[in-house]
N, C-alpha and C. Protein backbone atom coordinates (compact mmCIF):
# COMPACT_ATOMS: atom_id res chain seq x y z
N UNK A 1 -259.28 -142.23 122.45
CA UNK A 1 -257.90 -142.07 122.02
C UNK A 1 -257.37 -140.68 122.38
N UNK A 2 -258.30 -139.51 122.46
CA UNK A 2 -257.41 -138.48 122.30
C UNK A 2 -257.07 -138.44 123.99
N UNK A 3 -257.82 -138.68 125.01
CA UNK A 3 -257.30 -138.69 126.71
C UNK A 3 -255.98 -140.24 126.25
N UNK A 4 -256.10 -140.60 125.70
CA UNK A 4 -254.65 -141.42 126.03
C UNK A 4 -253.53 -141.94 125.37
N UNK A 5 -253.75 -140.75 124.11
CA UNK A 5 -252.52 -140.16 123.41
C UNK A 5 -251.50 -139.87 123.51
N UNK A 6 -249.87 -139.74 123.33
CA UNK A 6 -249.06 -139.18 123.63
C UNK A 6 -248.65 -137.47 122.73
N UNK A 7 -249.19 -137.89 121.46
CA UNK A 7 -248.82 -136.78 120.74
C UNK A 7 -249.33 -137.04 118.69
N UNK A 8 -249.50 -136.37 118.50
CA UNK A 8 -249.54 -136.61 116.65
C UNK A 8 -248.31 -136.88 116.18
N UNK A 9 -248.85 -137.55 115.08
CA UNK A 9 -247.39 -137.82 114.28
C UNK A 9 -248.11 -137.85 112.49
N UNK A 10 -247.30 -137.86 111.97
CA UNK A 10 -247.60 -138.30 110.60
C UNK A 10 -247.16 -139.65 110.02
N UNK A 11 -248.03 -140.10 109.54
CA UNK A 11 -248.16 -141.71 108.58
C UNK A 11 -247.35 -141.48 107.00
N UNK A 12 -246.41 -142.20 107.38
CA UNK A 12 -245.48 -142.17 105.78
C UNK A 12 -245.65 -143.56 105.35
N UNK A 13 -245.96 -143.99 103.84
CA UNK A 13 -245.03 -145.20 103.05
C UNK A 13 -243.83 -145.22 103.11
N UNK A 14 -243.45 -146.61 102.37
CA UNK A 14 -242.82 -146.65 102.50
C UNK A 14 -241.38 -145.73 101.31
N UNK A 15 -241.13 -144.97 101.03
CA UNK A 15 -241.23 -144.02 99.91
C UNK A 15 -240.62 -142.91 100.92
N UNK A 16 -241.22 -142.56 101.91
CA UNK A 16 -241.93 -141.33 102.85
C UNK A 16 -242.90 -140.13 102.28
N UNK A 17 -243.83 -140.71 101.75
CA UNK A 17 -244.96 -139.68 101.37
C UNK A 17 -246.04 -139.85 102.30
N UNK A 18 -246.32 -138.84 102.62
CA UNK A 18 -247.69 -138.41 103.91
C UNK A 18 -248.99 -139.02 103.19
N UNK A 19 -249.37 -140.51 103.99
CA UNK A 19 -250.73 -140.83 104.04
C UNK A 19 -251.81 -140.69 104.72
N UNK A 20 -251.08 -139.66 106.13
CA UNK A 20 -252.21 -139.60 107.18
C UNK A 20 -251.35 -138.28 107.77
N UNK A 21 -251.96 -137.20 107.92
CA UNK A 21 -250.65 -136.09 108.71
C UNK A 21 -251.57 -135.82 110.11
N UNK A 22 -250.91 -135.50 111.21
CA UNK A 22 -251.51 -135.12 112.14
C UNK A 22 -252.28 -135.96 113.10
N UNK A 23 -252.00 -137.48 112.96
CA UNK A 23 -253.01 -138.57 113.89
C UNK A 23 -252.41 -138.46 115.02
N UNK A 24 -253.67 -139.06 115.94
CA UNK A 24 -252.91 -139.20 117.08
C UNK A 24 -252.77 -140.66 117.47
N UNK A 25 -251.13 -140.55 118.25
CA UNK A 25 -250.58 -142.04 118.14
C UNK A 25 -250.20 -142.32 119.74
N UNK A 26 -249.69 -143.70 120.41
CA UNK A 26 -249.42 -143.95 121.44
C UNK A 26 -248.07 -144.44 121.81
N UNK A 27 -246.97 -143.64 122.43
CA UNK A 27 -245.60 -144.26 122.16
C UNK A 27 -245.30 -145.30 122.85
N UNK A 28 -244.83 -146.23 123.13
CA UNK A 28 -244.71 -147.14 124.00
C UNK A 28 -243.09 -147.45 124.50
N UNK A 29 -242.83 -147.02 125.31
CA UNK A 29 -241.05 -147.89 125.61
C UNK A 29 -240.76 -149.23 125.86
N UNK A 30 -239.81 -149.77 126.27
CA UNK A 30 -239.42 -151.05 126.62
C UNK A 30 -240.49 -152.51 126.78
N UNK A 31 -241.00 -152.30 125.35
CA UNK A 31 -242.22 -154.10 125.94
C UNK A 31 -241.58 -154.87 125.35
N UNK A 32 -241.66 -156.28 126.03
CA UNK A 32 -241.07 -156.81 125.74
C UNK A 32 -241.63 -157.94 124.28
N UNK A 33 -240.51 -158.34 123.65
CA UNK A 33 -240.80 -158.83 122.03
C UNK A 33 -239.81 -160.19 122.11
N UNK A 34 -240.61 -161.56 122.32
CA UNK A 34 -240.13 -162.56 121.66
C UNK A 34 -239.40 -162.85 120.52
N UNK A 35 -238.08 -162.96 120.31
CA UNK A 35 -237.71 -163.93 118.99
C UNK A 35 -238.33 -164.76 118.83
N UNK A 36 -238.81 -165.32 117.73
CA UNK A 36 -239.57 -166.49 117.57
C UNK A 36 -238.54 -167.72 117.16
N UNK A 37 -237.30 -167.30 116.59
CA UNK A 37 -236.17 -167.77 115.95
C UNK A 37 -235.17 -168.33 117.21
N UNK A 38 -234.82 -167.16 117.66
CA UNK A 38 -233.78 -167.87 119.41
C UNK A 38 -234.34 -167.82 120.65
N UNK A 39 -235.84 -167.63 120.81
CA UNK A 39 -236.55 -167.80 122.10
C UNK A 39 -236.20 -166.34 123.34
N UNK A 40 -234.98 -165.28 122.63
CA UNK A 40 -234.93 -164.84 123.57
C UNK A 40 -236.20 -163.11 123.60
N UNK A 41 -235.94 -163.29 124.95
CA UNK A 41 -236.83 -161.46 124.96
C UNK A 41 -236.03 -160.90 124.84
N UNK A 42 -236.60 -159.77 123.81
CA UNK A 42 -235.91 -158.18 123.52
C UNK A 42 -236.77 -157.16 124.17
N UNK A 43 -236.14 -155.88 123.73
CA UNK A 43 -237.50 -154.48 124.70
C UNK A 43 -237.49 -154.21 123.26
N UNK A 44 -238.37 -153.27 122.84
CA UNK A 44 -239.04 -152.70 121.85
C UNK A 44 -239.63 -151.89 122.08
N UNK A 45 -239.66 -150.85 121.02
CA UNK A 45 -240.53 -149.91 121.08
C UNK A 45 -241.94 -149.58 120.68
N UNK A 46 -243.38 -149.23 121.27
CA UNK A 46 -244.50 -149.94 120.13
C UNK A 46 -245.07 -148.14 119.63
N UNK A 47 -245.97 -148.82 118.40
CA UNK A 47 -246.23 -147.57 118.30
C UNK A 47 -248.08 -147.54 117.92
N UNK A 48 -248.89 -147.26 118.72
CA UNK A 48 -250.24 -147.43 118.75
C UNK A 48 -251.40 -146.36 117.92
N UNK A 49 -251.87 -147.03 116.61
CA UNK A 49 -252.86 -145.82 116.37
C UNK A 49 -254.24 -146.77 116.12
N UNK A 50 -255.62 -145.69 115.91
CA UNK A 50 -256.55 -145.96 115.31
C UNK A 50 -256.72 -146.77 114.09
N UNK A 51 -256.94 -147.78 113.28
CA UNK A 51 -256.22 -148.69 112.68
C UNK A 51 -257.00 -147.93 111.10
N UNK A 52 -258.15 -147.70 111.30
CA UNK A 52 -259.26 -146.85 110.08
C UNK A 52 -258.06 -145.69 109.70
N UNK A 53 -257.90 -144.86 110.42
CA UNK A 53 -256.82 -143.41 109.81
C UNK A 53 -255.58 -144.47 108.89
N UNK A 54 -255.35 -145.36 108.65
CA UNK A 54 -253.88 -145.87 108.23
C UNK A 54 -254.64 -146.23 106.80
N UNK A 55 -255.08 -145.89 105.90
CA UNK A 55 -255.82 -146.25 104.65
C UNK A 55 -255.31 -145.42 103.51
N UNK A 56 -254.39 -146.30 102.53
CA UNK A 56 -254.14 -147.54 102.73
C UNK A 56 -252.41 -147.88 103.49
N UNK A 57 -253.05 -149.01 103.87
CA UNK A 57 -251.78 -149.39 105.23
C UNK A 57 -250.74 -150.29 104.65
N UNK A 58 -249.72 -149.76 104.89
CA UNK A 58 -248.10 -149.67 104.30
C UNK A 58 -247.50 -149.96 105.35
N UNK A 59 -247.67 -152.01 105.44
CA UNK A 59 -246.80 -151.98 106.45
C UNK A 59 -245.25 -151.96 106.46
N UNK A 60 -244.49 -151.46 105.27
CA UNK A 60 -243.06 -151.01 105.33
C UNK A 60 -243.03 -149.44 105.53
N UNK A 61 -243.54 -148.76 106.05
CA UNK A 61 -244.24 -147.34 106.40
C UNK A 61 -243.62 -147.00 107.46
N UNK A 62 -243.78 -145.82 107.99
CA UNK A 62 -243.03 -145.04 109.43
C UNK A 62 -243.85 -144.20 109.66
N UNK A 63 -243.55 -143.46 110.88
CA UNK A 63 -244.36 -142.73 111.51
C UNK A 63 -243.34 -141.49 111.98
N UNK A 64 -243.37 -140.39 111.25
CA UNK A 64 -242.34 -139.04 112.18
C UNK A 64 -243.13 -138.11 113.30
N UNK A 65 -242.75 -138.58 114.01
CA UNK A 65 -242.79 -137.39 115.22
C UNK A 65 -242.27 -136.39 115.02
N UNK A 66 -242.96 -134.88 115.22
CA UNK A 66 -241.99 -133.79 115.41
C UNK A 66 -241.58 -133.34 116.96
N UNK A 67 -239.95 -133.05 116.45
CA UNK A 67 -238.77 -133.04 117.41
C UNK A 67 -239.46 -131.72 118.52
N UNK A 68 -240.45 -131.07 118.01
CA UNK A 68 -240.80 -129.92 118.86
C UNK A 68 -241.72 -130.26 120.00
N UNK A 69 -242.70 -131.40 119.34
CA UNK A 69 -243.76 -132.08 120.66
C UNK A 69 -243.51 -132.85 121.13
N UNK A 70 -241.93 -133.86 120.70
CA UNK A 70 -241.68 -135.34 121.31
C UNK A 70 -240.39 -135.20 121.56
N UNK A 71 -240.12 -133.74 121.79
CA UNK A 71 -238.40 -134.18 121.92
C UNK A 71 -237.40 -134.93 121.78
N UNK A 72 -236.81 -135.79 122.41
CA UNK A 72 -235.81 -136.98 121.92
C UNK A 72 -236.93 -137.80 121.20
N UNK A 73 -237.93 -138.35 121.29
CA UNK A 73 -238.79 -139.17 120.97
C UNK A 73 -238.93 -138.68 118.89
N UNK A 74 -239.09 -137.19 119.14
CA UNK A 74 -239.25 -136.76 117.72
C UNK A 74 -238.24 -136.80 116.86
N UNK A 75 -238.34 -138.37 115.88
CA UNK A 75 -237.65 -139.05 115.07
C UNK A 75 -238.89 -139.82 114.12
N UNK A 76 -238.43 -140.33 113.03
CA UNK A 76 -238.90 -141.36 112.49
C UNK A 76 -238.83 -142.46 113.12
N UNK A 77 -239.33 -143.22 113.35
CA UNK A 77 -240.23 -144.68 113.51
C UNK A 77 -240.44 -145.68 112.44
N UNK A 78 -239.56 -146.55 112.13
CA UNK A 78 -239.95 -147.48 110.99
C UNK A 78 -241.00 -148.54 111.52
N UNK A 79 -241.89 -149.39 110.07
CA UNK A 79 -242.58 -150.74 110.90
C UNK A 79 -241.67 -151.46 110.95
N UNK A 80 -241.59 -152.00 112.24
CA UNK A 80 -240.60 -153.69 112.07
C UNK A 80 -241.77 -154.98 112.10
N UNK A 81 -243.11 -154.24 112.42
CA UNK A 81 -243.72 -155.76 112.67
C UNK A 81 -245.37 -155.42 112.99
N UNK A 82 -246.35 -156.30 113.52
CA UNK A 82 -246.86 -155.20 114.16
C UNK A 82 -247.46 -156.58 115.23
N UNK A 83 -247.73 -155.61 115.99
CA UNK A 83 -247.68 -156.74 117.78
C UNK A 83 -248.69 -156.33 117.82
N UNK A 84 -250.02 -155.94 117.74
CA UNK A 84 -251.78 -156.43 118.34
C UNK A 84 -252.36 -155.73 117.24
N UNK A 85 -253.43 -156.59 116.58
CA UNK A 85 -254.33 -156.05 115.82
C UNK A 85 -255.50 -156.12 116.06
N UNK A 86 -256.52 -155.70 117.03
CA UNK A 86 -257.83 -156.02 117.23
C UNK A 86 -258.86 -155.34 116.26
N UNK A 87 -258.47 -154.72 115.22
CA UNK A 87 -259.43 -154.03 114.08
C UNK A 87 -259.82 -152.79 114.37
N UNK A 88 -259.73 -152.11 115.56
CA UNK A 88 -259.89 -151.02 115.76
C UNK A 88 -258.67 -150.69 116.32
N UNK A 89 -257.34 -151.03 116.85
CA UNK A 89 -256.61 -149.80 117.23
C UNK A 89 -255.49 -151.22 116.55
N UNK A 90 -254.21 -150.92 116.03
CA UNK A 90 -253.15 -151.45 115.90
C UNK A 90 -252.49 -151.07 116.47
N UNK A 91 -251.40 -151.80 116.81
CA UNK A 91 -249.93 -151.82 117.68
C UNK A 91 -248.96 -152.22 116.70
N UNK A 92 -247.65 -151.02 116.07
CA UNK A 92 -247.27 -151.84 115.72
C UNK A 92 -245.51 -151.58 116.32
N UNK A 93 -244.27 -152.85 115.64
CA UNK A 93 -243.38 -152.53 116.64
C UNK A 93 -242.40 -151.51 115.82
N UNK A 94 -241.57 -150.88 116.23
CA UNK A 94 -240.92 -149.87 115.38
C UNK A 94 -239.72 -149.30 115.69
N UNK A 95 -238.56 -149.45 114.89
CA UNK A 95 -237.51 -149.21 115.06
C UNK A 95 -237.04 -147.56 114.44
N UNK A 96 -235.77 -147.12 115.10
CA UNK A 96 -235.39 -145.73 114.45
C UNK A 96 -235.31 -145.60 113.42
């Protein structure tokens, strides 16, 4: 994880209280995300960590980037969902 990182962020509830400060996470731009409801594709944004650091995991939770290491990117991140769970790294999808 740390060679294919983009940057740390901190793990908030949903609340915004720090459950994890300083992980390192994977940003993802434009993948694409099925409606399951009107069949159509959307782009999305994903947001990838180590799935063990998220304890305990709040999936109405966000993730803040700081604006100093992620520039435009450094914003909050809400969960909207989460798109791959293989038990060791989650993906999940995340809106501003």
């Amino acid at each position: 994880m740390s060679s294919l990182n983009d940057g740390l962020a901190d793990y908030l509830n949903a609340s915004g209280a720090v459950l994890a400060g300083g992980i390192e996470v994977m940003l993802d731009k434009d993948i694409e995300r099925v409606d399951i409801v009107s069949g159509m594709v959307d782009r999305s944004v994903t947001i990838t960590v180590r799935r063990h650091l998220l304890q305990p995991l709040d999936r109405q939770g966000a993730f803040r980037l700081d604006p100093a290491e992620w520039g435009a990117d450094g914003k909050t991140w809400h969960i909207d969902g989460i798109a791959e769970d293989d038990g060791h790294l989650i993906t999940f999808y995340v809106k501003p």
